[in-house]
Structures are given as structure tokens and as C-alpha cells.
Protein backbone atom coordinates (compact mmCIF):
# COMPACT_ATOMS: atom_id res chain seq x y z
CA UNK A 1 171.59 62.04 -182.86
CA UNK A 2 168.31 60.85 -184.44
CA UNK A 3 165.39 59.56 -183.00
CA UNK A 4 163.00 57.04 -184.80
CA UNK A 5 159.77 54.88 -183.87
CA UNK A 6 160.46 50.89 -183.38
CA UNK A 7 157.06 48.70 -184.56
CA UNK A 8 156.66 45.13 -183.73
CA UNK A 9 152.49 45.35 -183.68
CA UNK A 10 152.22 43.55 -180.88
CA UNK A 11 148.87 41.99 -179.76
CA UNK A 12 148.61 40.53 -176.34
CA UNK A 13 145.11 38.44 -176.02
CA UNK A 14 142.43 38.33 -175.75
CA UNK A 15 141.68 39.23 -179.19
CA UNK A 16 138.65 40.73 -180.88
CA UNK A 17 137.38 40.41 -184.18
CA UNK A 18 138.70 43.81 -185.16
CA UNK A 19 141.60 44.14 -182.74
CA UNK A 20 144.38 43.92 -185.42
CA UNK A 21 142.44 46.36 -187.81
CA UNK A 22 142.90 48.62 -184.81
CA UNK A 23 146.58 47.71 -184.32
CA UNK A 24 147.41 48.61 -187.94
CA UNK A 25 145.04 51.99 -188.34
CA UNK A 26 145.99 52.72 -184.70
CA UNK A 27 149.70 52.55 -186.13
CA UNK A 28 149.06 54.69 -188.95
CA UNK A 29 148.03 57.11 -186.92
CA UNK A 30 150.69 57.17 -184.57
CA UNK A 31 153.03 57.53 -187.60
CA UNK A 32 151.53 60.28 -189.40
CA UNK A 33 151.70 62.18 -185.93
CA UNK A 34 155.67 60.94 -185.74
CA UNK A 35 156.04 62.86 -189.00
CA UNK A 36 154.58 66.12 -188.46
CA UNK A 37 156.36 66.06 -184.95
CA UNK A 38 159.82 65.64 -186.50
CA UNK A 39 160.63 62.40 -185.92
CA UNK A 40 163.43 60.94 -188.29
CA UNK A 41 162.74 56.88 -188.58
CA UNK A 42 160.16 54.50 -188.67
CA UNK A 43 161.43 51.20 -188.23
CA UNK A 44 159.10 48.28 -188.89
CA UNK A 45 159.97 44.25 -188.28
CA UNK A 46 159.72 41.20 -190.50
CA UNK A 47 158.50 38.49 -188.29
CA UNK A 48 156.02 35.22 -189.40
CA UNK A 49 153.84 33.17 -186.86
CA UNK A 50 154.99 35.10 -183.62
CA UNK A 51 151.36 35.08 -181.92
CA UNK A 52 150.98 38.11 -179.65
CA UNK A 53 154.63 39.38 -180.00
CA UNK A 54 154.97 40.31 -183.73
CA UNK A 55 151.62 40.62 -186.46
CA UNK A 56 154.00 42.05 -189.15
CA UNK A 57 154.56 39.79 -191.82
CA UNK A 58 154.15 42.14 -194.70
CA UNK A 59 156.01 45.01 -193.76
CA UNK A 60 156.40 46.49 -197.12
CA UNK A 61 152.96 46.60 -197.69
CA UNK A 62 152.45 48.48 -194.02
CA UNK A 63 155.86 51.25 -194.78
CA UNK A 64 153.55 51.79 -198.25
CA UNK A 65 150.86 52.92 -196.44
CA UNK A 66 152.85 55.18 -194.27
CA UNK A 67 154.72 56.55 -197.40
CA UNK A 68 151.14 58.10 -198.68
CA UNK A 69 150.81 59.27 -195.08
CA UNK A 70 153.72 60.92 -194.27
CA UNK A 71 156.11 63.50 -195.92
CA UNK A 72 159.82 63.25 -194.86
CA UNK A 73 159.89 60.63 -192.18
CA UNK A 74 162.48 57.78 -193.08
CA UNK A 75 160.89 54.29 -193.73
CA UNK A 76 163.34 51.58 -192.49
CA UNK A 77 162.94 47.35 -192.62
CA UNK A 78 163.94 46.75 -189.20
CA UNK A 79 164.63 44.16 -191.18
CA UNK A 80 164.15 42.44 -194.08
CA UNK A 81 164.26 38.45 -193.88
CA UNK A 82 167.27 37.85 -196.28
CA UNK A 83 167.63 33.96 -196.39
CA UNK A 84 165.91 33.02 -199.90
CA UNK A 85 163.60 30.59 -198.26
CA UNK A 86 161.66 33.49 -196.91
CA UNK A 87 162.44 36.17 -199.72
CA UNK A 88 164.30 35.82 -202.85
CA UNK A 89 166.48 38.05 -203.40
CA UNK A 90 165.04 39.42 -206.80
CA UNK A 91 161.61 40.20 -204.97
CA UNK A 92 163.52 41.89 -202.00
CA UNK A 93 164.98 44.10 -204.92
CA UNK A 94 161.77 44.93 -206.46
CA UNK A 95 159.93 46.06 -203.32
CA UNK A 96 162.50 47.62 -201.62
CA UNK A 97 162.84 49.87 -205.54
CA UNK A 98 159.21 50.34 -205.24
CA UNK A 99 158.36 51.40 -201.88
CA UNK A 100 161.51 54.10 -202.45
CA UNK A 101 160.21 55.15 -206.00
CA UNK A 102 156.20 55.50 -203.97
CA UNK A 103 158.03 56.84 -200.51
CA UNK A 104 160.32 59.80 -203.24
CA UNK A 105 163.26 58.21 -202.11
CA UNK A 106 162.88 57.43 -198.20
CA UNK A 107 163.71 53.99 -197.52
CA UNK A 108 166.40 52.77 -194.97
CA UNK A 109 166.94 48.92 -196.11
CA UNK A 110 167.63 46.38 -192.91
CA UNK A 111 168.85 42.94 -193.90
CA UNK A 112 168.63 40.04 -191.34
CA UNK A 113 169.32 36.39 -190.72
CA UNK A 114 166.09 35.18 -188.27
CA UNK A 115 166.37 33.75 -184.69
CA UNK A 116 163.39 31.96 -184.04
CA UNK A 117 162.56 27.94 -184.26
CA UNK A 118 158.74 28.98 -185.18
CA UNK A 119 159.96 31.11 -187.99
CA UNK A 120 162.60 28.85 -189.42
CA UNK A 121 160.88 25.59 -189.15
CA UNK A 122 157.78 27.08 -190.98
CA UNK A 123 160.18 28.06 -194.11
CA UNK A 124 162.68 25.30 -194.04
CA UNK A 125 165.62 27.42 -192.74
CA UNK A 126 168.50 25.39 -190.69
CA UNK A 127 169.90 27.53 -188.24
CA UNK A 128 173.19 26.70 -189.30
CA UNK A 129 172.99 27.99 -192.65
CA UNK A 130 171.29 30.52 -192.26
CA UNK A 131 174.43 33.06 -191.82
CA UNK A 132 175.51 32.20 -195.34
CA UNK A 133 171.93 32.52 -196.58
CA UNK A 134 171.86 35.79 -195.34
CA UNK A 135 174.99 36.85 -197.13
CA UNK A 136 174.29 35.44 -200.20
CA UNK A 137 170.74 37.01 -200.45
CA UNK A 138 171.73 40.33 -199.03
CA UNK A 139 174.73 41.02 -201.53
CA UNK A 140 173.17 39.51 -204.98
CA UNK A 141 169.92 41.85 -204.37
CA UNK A 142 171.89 44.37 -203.68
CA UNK A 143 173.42 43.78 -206.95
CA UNK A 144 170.48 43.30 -208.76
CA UNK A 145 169.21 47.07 -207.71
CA UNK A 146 172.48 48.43 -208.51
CA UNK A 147 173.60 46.65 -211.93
CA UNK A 148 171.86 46.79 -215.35
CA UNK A 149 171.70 43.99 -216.22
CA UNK A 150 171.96 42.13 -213.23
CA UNK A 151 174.41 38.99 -214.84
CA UNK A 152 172.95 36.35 -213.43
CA UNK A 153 174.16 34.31 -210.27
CA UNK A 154 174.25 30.75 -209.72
CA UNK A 155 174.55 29.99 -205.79
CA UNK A 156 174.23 27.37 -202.69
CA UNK A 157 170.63 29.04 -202.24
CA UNK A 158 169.49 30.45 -204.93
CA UNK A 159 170.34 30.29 -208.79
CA UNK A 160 169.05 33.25 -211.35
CA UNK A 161 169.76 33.70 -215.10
CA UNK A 162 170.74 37.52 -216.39
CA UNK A 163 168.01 39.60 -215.73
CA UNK A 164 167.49 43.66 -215.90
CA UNK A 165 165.68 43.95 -212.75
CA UNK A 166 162.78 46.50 -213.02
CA UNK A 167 162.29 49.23 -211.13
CA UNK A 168 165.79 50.56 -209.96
CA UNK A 169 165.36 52.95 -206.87
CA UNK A 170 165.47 56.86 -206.13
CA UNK A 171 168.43 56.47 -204.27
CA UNK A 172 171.54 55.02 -206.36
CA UNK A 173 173.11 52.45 -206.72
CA UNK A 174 170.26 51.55 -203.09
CA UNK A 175 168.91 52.42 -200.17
CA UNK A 176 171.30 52.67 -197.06
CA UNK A 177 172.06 49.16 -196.09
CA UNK A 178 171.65 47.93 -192.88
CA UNK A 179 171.79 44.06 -190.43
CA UNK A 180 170.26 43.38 -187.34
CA UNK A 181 172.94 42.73 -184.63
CA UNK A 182 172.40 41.51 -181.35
CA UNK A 183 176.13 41.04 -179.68
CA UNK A 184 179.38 42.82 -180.16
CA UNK A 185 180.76 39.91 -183.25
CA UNK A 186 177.55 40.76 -185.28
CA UNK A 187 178.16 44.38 -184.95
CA UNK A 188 181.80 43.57 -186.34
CA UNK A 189 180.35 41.98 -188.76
CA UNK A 190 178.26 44.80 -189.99
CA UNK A 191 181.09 46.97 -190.16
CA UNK A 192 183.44 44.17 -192.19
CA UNK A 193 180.34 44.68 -194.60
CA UNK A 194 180.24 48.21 -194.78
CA UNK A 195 176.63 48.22 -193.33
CA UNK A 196 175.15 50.23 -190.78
CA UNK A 197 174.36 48.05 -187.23
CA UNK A 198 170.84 47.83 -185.77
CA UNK A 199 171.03 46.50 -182.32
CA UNK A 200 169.59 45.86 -179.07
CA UNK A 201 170.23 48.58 -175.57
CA UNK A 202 171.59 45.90 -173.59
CA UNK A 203 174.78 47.89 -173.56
CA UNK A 204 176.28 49.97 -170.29
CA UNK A 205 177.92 53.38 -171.87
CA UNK A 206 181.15 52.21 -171.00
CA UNK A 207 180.81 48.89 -173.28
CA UNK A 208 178.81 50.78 -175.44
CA UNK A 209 181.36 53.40 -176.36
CA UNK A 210 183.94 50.74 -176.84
CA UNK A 211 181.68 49.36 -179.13
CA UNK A 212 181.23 52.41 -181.59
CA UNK A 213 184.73 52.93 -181.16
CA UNK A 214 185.46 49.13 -182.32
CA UNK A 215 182.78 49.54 -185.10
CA UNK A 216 183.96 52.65 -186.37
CA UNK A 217 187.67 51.89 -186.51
CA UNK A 218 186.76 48.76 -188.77
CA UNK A 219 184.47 51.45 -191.57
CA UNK A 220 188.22 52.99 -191.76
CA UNK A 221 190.45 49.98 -191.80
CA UNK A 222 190.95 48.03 -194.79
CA UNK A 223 188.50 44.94 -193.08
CA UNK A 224 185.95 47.01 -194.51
CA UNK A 225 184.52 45.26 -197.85
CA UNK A 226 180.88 46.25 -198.59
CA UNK A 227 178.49 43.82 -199.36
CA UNK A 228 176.89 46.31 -201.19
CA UNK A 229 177.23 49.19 -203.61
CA UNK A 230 177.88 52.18 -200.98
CA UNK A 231 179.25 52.35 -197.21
CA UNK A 232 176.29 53.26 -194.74
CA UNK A 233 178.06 54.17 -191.09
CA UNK A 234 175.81 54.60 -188.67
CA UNK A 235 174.57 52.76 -186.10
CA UNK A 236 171.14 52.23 -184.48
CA UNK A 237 170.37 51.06 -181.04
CA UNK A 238 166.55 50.02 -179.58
CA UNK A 239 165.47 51.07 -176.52
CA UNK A 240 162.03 51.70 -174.78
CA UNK A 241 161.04 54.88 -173.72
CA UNK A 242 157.69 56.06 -172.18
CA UNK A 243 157.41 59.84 -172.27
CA UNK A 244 154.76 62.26 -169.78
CA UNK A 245 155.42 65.25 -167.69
CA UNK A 246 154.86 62.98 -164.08
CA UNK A 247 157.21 60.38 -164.27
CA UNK A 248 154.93 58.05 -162.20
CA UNK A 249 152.39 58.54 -165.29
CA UNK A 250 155.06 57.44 -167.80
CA UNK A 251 155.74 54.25 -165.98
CA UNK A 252 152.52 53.04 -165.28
CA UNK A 253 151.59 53.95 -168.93
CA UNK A 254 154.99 52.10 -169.99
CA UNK A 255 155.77 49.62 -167.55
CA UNK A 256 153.25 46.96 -168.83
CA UNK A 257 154.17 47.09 -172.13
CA UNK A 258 157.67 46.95 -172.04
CA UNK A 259 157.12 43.80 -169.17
CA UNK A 260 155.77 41.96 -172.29
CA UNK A 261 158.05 42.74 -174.78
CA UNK A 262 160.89 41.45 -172.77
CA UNK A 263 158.73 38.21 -171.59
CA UNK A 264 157.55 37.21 -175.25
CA UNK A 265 160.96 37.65 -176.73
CA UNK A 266 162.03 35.69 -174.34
CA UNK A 267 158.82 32.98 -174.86
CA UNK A 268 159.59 32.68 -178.55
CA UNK A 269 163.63 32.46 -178.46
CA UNK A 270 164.16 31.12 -174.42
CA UNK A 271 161.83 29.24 -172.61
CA UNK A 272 158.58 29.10 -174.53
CA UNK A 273 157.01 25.85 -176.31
CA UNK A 274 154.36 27.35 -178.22
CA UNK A 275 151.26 25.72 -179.88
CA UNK A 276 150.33 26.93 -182.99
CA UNK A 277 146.72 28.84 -182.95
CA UNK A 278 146.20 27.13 -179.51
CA UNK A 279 148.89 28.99 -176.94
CA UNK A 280 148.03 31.98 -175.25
CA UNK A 281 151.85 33.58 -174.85
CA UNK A 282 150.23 36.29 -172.70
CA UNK A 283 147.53 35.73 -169.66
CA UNK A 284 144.52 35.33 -172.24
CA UNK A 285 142.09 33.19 -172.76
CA UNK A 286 141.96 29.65 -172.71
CA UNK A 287 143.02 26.68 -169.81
CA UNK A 288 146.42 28.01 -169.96
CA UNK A 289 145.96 31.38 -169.26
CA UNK A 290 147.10 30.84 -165.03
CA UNK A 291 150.08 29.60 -166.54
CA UNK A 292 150.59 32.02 -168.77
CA UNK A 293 150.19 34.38 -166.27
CA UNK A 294 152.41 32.95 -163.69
CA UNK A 295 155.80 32.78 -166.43
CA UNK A 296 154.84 35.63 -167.38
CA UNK A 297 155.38 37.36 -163.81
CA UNK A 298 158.65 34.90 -163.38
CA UNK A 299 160.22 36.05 -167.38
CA UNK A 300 158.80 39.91 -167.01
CA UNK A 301 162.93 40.87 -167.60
CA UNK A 302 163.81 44.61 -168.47
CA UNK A 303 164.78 44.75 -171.90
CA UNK A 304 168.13 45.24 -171.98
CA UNK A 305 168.35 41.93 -169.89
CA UNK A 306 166.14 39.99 -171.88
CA UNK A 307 168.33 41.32 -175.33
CA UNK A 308 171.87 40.26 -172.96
CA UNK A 309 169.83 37.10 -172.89
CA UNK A 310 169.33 36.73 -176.71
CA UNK A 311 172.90 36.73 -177.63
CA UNK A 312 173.18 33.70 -175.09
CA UNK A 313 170.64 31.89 -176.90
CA UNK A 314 172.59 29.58 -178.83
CA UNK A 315 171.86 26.40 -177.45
CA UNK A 316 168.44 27.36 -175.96
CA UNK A 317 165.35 25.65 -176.31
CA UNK A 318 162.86 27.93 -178.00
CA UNK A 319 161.03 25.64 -179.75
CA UNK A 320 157.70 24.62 -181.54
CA UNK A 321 155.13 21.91 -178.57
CA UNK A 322 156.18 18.75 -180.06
CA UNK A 323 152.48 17.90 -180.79
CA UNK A 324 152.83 20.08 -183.61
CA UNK A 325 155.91 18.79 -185.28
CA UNK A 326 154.02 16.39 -187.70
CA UNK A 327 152.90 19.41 -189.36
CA UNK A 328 156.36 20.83 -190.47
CA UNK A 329 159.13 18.04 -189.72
CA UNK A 330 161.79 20.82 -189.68
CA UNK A 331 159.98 22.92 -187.38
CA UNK A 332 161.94 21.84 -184.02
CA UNK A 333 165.30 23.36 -184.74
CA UNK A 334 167.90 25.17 -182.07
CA UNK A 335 168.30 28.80 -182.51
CA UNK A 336 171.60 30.77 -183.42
């Protein structure tokens, strides 16, 4: 077993004017510790627009910074927007080459879908097409790192002419390949793929073991196709942790933090109706901060109950406050 660090940068208000330069130095330094301590993985999200629960929209720029800090520590996308309305797949190739030619060869490369209505509506994703964006992103840049020349691709989401794409990475033909799963058919589905599964600790052992057992016999069966260039089994599950020598310490320390992570994963994908630049999702500042503060008591789920929740979220109304549709008219859509 391998242990690795999990980064959303998340910001509950109030804010400050320098409150996310602290977030990212204070980051930084948390890695560089990681590194010398021995820790294996740094894992760091793609997310767009999530007030308070996710400022990382540039995470390749971020796992850069930690590659000049850091010596052998892996650098993983926990993950990588794939549908090309976010990233095309060519630029996915380049940075994910580059940040593995700057990190000498570190990078663990998570591929995703999205979930959220904020997200999608602000790039012009449809949930229901967003599976098949994902695939179609996820296997052509894999070709592009791994071919020379790439020969060109014309698509349902994305059409490119034959192109050498420029720079290839340390580790041939790329990176270990991974997707974000958050219930037992997506973790199938990494393993039809040949890619390693990132998931979610909602799991007792008992279902949990069934499911390694499931995902593994699938990497040996003949269901196994890779999307990519090379066969990465492994799997990956997120949990929280707070660590101290009194355990009363490491759950006061803890307890807060991980209260919010399950409540604003559950604002942005359950219950919440957010206001762009006006909501406070946490009890901040503003005329809705009591009611803020109320949900948030009523939604403060452990984690592995809030993810259990997620893969129930299908028809759930995680949404954008109606008063703000006029500014994206796809920006009220269902999540998947």
C-alpha cells in the first residue's frame, strides 16, 4: 500500500485579500514536507467556478510548482477534465508531456468526465454526452503522446489534421492512466479500459473487497481493451484522515474540515442553488450567511455518506439560482 495527499484548495469564507495566496504557498509547503517525509502521491483536482469547495482550476500549473519543489513524490491529476469543451485533447497532451519532462518523469495522469451543473453549464457540456466526450478525448490524447505522427482524427467532438505532437513524455508511450469513479459500474469501466480507478471511501471492506476482486478479474479477462497505450492496475481510494498522538486533538483539528467537505460536495452536486460571486456556500459573510449556517449543520454528512450520495445523484437538482441563467442559457442542466 501507498499513501498520497488529496488537494481540492478549499476556501471557506470569509475571504481576505490574500487568503488564496496563502492557500496555494500554504500548499506548497505542505507538499514539499509530504516529500521529504516519504509520502508517494500528490493528487490535485480540476474543478472551475466551485466557490469555497474547489480554487483549482489550473492544476498543471500548481503540480509544476511542486515538481521544482519536490524530488520523488508522484504528481497525479486527480483528474484531468477530458470532455474537449474544457480541454482539447492536443493541449491535455502537451501539458501532461511537459509537466513529466519538468517533474523527470513523475506524473500519474487522471482522466474524468465532470459532475457538476456550475461546471458544465459554464463550458457548454450536456450531461448526457459527456461520457462519450470523455472517451473520445481521453483515448485520441493518449494517442497523440504515444504516436509520431499523431494521424489525425476526425470525431463527434473534436476534429484534428495529422500532427507530430511536441514534446513526447519521460515515461513511454504516457504517464499511468487513470478515471475518476464514483460507484461500482464506473470502476468496471475503468478496468474495461485498462485504467487504474480513483474513487471515493464510501465502501464497507466487505463491498470493498468484492470490488477489487471484480476490478481485478476484468484487467485479466479478455473485457480488458485499453484506451490507451499501456495497462495501469491499481486502484486508488479517498479518504480523510486527521493524524495526532491524542485522538481527541485529531478530531477537533479534523472534524471541521471534513464537516465541510462533505456539506459543499453535497451544495454543488445535491441540494445547493448557488449564485455566482454572490452565495456564501459556507456561514460567511453576507444576508445569507444564517442560512448558510443552518444547511450547513442539517448537510454536515461524513464523507463516505455524502460520496454514497453522489452516485445517487442522477436526477438531483444541483443547479445554478435561476437569476443567473440569462448569463449562460445552458447553465441549468441535471447532473450524471
Amino acid at each position: 500500500m501507498k499513501f498520497g495527499l488529496f488537494y481540492e484548495h478549499q476556501l471557506p469564507q470569509p475571504w481576505g485579500e490574500e487568503s488564496e495566496l496563502r492557500l496555494y504557498q500554504q500548499a506548497l509547503d505542505q507538499i514539499e514536507l509530504a516529500d521529504r517525509l516519504g509520502i508517494d502521491y500528490v493528487w490535485e483536482v480540476e474543478h472551475h467556478f466551485l466557490e469555497e469547495y474547489s480554487h483549482s482550476s489550473a492544476p498543471e500549473v500548481f503540480l509544476a510548482a511542486c515538481s521544482q519543489r519536490t524530488k520523488r513524490i508522484r504528481l497525479g491529476h486527480g483528474i484531468t477534465l477530458m470532455p474537449p469543451n474544457y480541454n482539447h485533447p492536443a493541449r491535455v497532451a502537451e501539458r501532461i508531456a511537459t509537466l513529466d519532462l519538468v517533474s523527470n518523469g513523475r506524473v500519474e495522469w487522471g482522466t474524468g468526465e465532470s459532475a457538476t451543473a456550475v461546471e458544465m453549464g459554464g463550458f457548454g457540456v450536456d450531461p448526457d454526452d459527456k461520457r462519450a466526450m470523455w472517451e473520445e478525448g481521453t483515448r485520441e490524447a493518449a494517442n497523440m503522446l504515444a504516436m509520431r505522427p499523431y494521424p489525425g482524427f476526425q470525431g463527434r467532438w473534436f476534429d484534428m489534421p495529422c500532427r507530430n505532437l511536441v514534446p513526447k513524455a519521460v515515461q513511454r508511450p504516457h504517464p499511468p492512466m487513470w478515471v475518476a469513479c464514483s460507484r461500482r459500474e464506473t470502476i468496471h469501466l475503468a478496468a474495461r479500459n485498462g485504467l487504474g480507478a480513483l474513487t471515493f471511501s464510501f465502501l464497507d471492506p466487505d463491498q470493498a473487497a468484492k470490488w477489487v476482486e471484480e476490478y481485478y478479474g476484468i484487467i485479466k479477462s479478455d473485457e480488458c481493451v485499453p484506451i490507451g497505450h499501456r495497462v495501469n492496475p491499481n486502484i486508488a481510494i479517498v479518504t480523510g484522515m486527521s493524524c495526532h498522538p491524542d485522538e481527541g486533538e485529531a478530531i477537533r483539528r479534523g472534524l471541521d474540515g471534513f464537516r465541510f467537505f462533505g456539506y459543499s460536495l453535497g451544495y454543488y452536486v445535491l441540494f445547493g442553488e448557488h449564485r455566482p460571486g454572490r452565495a456564501a456556500v459556507s456561514a460567511g459573510q453576507g444576508p445569507i450567511a444564517g442560512q448558510c449556517r443552518a444547511r450547513r449543520h442539517r448537510h454536515s454528512l461524513p464523507i463516505a455518506r455524502t460520496s454514497g450520495a453522489l452516485r445517487e445523484s442522477r436526477h438531483r437538482p444541483g443547479h445554478v439560482h435561476p437569476a443567473e441563467r440569462h448569463q449562460s442559457p445552458r447553465a441549468y442542466l441535471r447532473v450524471a
